[in-house]
N, C-alpha and C. Protein backbone atom coordinates (compact mmCIF):
# COMPACT_ATOMS: atom_id res chain seq x y z
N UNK A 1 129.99 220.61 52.23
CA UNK A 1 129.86 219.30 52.83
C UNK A 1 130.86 218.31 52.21
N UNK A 2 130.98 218.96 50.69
CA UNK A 2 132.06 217.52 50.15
C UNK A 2 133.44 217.32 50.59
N UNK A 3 133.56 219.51 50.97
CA UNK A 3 134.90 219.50 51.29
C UNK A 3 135.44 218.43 52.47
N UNK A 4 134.10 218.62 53.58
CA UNK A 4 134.42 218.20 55.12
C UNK A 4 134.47 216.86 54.77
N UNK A 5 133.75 216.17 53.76
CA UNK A 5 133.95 214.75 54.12
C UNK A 5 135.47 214.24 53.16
N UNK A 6 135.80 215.58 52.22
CA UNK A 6 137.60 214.83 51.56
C UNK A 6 138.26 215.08 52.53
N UNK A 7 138.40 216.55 53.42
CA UNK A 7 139.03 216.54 54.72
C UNK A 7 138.73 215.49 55.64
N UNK A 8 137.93 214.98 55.91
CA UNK A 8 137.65 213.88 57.12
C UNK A 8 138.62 212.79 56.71
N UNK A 9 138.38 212.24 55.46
CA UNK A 9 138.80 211.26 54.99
C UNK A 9 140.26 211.17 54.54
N UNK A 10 140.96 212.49 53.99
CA UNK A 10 142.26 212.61 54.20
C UNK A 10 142.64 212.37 55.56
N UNK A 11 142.15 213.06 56.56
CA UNK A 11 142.65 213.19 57.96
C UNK A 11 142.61 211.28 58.40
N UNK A 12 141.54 210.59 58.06
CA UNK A 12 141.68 209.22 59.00
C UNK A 12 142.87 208.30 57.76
N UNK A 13 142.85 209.24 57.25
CA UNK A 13 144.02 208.09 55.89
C UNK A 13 145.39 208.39 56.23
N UNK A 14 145.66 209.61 57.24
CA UNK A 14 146.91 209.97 57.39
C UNK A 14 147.27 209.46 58.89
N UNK A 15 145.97 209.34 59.85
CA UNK A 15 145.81 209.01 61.06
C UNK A 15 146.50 206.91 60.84
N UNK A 16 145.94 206.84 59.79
CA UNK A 16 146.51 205.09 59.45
C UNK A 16 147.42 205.43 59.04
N UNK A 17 148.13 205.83 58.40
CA UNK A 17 150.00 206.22 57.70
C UNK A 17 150.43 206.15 59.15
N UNK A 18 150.02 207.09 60.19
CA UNK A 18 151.02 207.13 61.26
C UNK A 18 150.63 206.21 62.38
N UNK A 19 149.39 205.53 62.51
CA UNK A 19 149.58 204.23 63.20
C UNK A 19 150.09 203.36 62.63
N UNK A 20 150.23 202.81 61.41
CA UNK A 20 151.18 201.93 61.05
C UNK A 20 152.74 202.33 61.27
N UNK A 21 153.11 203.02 60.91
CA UNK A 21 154.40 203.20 61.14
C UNK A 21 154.87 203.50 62.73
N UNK A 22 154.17 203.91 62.65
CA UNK A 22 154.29 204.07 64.72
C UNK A 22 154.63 202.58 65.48
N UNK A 23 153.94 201.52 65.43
CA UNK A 23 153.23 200.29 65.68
C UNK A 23 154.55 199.56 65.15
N UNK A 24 155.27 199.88 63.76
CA UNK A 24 156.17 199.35 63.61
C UNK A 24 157.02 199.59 64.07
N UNK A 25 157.63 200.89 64.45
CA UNK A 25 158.87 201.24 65.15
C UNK A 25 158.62 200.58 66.62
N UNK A 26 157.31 200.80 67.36
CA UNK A 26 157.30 200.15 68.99
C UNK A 26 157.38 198.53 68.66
N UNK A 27 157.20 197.94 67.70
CA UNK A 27 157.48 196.53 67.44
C UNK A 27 159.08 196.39 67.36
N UNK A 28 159.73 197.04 66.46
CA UNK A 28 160.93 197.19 66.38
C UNK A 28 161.69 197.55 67.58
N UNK A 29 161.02 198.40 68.60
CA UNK A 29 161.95 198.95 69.13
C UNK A 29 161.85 197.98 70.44
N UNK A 30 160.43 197.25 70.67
CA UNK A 30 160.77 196.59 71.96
C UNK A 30 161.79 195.19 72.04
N UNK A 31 161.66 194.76 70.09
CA UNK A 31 162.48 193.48 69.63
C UNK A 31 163.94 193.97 69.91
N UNK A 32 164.11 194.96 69.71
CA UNK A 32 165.67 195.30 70.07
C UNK A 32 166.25 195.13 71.08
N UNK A 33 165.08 195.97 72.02
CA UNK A 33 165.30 196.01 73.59
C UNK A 33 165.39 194.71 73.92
N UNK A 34 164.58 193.68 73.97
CA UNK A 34 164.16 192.66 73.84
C UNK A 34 165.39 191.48 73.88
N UNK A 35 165.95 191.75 72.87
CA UNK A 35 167.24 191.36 72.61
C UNK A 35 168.29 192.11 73.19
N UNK A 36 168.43 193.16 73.51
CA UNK A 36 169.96 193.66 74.13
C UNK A 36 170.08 193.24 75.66
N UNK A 37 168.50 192.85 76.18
CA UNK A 37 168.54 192.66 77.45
C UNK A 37 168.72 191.13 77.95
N UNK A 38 168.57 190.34 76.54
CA UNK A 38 168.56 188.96 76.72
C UNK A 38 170.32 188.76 76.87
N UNK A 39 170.87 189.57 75.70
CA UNK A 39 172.03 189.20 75.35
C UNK A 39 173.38 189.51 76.19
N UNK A 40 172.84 190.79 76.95
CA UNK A 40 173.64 191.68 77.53
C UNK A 40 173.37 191.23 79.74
N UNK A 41 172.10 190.76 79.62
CA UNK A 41 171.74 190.95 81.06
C UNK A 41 170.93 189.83 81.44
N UNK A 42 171.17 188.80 80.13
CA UNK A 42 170.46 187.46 80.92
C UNK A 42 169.05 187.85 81.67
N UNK A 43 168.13 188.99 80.92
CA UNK A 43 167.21 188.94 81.42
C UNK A 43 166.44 189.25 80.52
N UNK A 44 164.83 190.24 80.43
CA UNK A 44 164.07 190.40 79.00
C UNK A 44 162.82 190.67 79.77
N UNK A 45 162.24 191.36 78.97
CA UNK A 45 160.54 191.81 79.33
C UNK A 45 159.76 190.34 78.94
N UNK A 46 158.78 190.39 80.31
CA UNK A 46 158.42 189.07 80.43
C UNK A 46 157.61 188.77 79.12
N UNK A 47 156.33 189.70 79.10
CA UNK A 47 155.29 190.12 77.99
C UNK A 47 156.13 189.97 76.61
N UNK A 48 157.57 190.60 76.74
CA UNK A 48 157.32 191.14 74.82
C UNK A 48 157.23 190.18 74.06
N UNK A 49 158.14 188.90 74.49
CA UNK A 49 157.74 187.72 72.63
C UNK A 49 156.18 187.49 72.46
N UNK A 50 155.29 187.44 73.60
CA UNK A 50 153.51 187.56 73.43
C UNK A 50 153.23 189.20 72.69
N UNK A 51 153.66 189.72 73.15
CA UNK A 51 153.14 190.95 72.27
C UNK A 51 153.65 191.58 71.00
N UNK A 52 154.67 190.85 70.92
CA UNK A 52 155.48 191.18 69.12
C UNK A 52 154.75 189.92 68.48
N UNK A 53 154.52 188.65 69.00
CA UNK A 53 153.40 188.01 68.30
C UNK A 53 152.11 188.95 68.16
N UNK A 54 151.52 189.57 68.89
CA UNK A 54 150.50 189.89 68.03
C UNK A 54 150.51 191.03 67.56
N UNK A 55 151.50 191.84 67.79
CA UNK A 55 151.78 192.82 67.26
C UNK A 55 151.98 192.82 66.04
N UNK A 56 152.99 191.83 65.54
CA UNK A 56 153.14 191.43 64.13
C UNK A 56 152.08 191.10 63.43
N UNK A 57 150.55 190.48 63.94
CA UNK A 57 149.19 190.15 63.43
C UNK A 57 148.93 191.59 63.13
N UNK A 58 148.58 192.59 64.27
CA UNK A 58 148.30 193.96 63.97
C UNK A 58 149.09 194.79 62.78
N UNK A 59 150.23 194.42 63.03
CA UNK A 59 151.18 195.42 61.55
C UNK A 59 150.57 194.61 60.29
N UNK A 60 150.03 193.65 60.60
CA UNK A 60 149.97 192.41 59.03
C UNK A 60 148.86 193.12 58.21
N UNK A 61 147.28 193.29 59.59
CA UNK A 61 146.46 193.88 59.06
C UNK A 61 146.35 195.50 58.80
N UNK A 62 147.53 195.85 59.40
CA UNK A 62 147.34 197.18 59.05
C UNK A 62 148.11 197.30 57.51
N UNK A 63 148.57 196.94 57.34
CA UNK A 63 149.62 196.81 56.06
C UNK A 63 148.78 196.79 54.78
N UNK A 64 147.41 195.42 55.17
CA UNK A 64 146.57 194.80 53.89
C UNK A 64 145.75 196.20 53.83
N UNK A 65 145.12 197.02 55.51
CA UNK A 65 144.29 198.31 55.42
C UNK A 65 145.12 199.41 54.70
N UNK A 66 146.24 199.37 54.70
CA UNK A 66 146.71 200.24 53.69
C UNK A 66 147.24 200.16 52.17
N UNK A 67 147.11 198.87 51.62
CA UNK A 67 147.19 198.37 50.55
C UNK A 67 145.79 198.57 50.27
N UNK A 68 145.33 198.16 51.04
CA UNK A 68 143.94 198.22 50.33
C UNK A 68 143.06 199.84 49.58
N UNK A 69 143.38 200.33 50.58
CA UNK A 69 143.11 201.99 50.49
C UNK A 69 143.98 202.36 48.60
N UNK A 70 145.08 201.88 48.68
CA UNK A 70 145.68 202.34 47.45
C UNK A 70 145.28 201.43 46.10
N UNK A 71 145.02 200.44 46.45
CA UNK A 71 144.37 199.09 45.48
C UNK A 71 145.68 198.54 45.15
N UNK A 72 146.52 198.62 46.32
CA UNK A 72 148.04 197.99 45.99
C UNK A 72 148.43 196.95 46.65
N UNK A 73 147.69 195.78 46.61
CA UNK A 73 147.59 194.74 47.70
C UNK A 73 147.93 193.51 46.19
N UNK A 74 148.47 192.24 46.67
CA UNK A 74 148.71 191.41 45.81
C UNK A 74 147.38 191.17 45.07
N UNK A 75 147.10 190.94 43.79
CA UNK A 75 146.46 190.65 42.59
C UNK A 75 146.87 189.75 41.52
N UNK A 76 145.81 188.98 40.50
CA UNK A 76 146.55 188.50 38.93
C UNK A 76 145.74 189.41 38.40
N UNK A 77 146.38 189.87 37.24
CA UNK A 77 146.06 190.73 36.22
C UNK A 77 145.40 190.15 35.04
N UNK A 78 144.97 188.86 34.85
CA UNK A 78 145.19 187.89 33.74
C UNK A 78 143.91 188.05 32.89
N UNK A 79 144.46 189.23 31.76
CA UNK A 79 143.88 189.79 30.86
C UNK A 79 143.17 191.55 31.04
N UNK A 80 143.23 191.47 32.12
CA UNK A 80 142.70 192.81 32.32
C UNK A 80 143.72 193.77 31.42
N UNK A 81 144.75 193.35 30.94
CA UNK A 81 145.49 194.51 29.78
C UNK A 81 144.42 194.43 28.40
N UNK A 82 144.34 193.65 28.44
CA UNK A 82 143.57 193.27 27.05
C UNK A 82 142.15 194.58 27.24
N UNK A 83 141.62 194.57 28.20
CA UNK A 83 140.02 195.01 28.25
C UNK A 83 140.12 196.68 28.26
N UNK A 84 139.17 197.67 27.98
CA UNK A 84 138.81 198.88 27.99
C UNK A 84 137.50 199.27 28.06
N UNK A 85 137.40 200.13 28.60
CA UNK A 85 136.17 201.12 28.84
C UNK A 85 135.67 200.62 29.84
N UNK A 86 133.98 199.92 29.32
CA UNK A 86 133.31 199.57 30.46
C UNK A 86 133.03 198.09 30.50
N UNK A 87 133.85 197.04 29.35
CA UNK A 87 133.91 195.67 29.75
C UNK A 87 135.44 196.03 31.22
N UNK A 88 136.32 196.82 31.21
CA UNK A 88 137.40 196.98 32.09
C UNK A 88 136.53 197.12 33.38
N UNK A 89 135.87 198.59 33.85
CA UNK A 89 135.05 198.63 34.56
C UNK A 89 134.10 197.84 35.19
N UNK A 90 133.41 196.57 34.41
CA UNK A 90 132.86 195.14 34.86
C UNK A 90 133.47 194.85 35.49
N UNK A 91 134.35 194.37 34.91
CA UNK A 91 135.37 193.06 35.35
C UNK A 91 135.96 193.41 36.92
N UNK A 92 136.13 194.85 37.00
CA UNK A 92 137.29 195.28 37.89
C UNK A 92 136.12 195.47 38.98
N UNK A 93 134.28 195.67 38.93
CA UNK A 93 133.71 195.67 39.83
C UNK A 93 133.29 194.46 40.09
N UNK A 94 133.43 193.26 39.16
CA UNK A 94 133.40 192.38 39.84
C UNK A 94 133.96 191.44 40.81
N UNK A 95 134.90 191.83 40.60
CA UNK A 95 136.39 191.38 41.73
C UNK A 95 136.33 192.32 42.72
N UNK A 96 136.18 193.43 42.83
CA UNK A 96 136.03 193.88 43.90
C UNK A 96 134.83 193.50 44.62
N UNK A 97 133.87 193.32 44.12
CA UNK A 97 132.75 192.88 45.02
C UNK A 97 132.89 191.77 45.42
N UNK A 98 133.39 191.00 44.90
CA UNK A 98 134.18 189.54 45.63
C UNK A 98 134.70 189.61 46.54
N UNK A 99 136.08 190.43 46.21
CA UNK A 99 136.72 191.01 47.19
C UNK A 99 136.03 191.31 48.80
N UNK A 100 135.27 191.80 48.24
CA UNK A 100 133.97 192.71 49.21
C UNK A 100 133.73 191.45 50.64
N UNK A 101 132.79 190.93 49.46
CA UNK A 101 132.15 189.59 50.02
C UNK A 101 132.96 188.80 51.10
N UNK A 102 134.02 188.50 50.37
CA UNK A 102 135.14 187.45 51.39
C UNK A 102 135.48 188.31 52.70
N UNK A 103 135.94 189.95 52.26
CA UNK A 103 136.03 190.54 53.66
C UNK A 103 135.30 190.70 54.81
N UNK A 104 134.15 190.87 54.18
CA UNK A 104 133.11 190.80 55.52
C UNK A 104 132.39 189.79 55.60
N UNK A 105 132.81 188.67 55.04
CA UNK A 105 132.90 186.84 55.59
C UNK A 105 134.05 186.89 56.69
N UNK A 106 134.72 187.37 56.27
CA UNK A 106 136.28 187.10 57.46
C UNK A 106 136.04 188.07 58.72
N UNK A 107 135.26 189.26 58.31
CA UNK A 107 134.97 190.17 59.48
C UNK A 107 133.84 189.10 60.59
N UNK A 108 133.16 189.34 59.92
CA UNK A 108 131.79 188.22 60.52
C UNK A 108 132.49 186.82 61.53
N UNK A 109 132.87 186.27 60.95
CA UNK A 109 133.70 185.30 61.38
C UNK A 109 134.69 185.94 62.63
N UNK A 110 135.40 187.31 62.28
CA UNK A 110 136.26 187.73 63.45
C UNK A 110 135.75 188.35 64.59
N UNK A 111 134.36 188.26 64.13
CA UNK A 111 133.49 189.04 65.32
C UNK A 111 132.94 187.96 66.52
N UNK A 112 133.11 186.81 65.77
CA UNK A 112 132.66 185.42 66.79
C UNK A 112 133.68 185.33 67.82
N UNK A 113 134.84 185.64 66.77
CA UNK A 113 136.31 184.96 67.42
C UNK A 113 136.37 186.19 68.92
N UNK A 114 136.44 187.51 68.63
CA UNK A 114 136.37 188.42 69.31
C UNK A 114 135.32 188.14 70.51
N UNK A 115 134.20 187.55 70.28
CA UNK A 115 133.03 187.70 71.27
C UNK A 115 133.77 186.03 72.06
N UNK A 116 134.02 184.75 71.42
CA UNK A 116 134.33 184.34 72.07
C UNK A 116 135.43 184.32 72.66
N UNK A 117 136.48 185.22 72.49
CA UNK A 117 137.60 185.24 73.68
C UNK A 117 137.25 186.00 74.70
N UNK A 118 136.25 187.26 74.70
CA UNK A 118 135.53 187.82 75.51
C UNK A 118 135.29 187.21 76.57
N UNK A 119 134.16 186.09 76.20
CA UNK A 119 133.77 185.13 77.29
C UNK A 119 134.95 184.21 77.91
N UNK A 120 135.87 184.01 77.12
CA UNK A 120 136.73 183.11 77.82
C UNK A 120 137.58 184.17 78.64
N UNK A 121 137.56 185.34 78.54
CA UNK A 121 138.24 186.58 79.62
C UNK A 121 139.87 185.92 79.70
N UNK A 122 140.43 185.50 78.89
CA UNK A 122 141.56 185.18 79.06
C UNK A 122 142.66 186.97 78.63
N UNK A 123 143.80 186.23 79.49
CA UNK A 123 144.75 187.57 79.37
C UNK A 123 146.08 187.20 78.45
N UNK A 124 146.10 188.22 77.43
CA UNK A 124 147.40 187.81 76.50
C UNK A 124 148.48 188.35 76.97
N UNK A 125 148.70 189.06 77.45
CA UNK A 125 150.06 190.04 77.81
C UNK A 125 149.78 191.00 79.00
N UNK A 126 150.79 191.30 79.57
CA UNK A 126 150.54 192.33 80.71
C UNK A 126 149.12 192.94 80.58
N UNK A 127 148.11 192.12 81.31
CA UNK A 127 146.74 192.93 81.68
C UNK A 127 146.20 192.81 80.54
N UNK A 128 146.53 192.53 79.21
CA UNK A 128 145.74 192.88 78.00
C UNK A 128 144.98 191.39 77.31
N UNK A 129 143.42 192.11 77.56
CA UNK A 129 142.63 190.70 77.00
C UNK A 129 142.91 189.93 75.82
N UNK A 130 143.04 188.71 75.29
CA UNK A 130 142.87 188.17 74.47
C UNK A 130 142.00 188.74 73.09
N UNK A 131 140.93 189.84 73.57
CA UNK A 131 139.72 189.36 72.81
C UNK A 131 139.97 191.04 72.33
N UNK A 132 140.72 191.83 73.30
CA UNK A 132 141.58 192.73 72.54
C UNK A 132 142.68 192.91 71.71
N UNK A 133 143.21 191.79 72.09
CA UNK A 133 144.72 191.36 70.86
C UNK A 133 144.09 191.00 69.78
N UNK A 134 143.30 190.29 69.59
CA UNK A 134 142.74 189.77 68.08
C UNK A 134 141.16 190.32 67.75
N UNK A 135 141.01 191.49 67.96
CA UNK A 135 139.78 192.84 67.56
C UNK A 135 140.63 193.73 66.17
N UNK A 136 141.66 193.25 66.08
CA UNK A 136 141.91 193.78 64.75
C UNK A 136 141.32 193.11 63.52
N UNK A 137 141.36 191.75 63.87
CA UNK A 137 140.76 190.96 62.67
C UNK A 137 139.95 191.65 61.90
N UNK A 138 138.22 191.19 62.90
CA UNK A 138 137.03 192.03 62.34
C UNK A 138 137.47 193.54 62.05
N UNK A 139 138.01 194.32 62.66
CA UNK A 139 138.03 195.33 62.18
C UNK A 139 138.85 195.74 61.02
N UNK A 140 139.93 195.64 60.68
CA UNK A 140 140.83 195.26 59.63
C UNK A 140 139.75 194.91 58.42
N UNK A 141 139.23 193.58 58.41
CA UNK A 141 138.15 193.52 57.38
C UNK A 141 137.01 194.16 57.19
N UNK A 142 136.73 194.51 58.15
CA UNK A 142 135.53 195.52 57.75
C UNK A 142 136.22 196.92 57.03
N UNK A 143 137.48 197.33 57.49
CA UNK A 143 137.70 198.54 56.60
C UNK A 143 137.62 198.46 55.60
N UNK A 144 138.19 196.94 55.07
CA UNK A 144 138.98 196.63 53.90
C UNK A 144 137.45 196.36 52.99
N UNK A 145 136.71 195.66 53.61
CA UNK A 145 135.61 195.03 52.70
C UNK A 145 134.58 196.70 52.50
N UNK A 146 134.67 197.96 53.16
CA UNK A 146 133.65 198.71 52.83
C UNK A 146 135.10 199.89 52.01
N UNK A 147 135.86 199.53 52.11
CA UNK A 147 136.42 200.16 50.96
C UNK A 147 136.30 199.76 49.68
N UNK A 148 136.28 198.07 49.41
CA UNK A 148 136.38 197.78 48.06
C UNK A 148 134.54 197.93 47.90
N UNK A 149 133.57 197.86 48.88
CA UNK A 149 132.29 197.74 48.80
C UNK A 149 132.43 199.65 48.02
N UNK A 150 133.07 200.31 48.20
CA UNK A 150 132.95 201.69 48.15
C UNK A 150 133.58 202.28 46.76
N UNK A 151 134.76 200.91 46.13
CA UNK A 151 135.20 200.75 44.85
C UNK A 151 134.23 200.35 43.83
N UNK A 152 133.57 200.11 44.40
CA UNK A 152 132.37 199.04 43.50
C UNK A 152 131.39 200.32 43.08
N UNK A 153 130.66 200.58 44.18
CA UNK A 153 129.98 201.90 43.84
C UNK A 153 130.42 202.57 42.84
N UNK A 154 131.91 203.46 43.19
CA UNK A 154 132.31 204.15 42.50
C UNK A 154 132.70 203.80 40.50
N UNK A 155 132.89 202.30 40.62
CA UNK A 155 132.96 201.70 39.27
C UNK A 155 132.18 201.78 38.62
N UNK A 156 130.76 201.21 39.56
CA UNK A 156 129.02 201.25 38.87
C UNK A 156 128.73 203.17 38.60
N UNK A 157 129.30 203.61 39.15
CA UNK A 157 128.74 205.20 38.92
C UNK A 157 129.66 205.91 38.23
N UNK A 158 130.56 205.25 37.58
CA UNK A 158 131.91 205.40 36.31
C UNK A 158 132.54 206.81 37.17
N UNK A 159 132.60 206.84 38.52
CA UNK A 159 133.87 207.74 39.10
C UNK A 159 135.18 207.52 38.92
N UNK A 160 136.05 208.35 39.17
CA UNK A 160 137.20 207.77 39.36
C UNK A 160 137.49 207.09 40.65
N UNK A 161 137.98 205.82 40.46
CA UNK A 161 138.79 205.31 41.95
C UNK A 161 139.99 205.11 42.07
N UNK A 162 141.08 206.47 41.63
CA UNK A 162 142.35 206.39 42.41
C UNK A 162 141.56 206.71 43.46
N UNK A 163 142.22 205.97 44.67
CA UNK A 163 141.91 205.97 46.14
C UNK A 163 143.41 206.85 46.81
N UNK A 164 144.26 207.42 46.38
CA UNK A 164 145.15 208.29 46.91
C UNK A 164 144.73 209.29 47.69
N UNK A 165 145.18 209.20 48.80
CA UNK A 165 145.13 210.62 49.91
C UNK A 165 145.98 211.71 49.27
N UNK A 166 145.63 212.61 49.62
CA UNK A 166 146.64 214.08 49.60
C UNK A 166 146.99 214.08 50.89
N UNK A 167 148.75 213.78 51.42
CA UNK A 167 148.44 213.73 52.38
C UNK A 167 149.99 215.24 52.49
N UNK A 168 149.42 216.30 52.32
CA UNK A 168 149.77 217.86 52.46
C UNK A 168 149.62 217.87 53.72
């Protein structure tokens, strides 16, 4: 059972490696287009500057979901060199549970935002709802907040938390 759930969990950690990078190249690649058609043909996809706006929101949060996974997201360090053992271990579960906290404050909050663009049924880009362009929010934070919620555990139960995939 432990195996299936390090396999599961490698597999959705590698499934995010290649939606992020994917997401960036179709960002990249429609800004190009985007531009050769402005520059070259006085013309341009009506949608793309609306959808490289939120596209760029989506790469933002996918970026923090994969910082986060590695615990390589901006931080201050200020004193944590100084500390060892299990005053280190405190300290480092207490910031993460902070951490925690604020994320699924911001999820909570993105779930309003989500429900109310719903109701307002507005359209951001070719056919695509509003309330689907910005469903990354809440979700984005919820990864992020039950990963560090999942750092915390692992601190309180003195595991290790490198969070590195094997990604073989």
């Amino acid at each position: 059972m432990i195996n299936f759930l390090k396999k599961l969990r490698d597999s959705l950690l590698q499934f995010e490696a290649i939606l992020l990078v994917s997401t960036f190249l179709l960002i990249l690649a429609i800004a190009v287009l985007q531009i050769f058609l402005r520059n070259f043909f006085d013309s341009g996809i009506l949608w793309a500057d609306t959808f490289l706006r939120i596209a760029v929101l989506w790469i933002g949060l996918m970026g923090a979901i994969f910082a986060s996974r590695t615990n390589n997201h901006i931080n201050m360090n200020l004193g944590l060199k100084y500390l060892r053992g299990n005053s280190l271990r405190f300290v480092k579960a207490i910031v993460h549970l902070f951490t925690c906290i604020i994320c699924f404050i911001v999820a909570w909050y993105g779930i309003s935002l989500v429900i109310m663009e719903y109701e307002y049924a507005s359209i951001a880009f070719a056919s695509i709802p509003v309330w689907l362009s910005v469903s990354i929010i809440p979700l984005g934070f919820a990864i992020m907040g039950l990963r560090y919620f999942t750092l915390v555990i692992l601190l309180i139960a003195d595991q290790n938390v490198n969070d590195q995939p094997s990604l073989d």
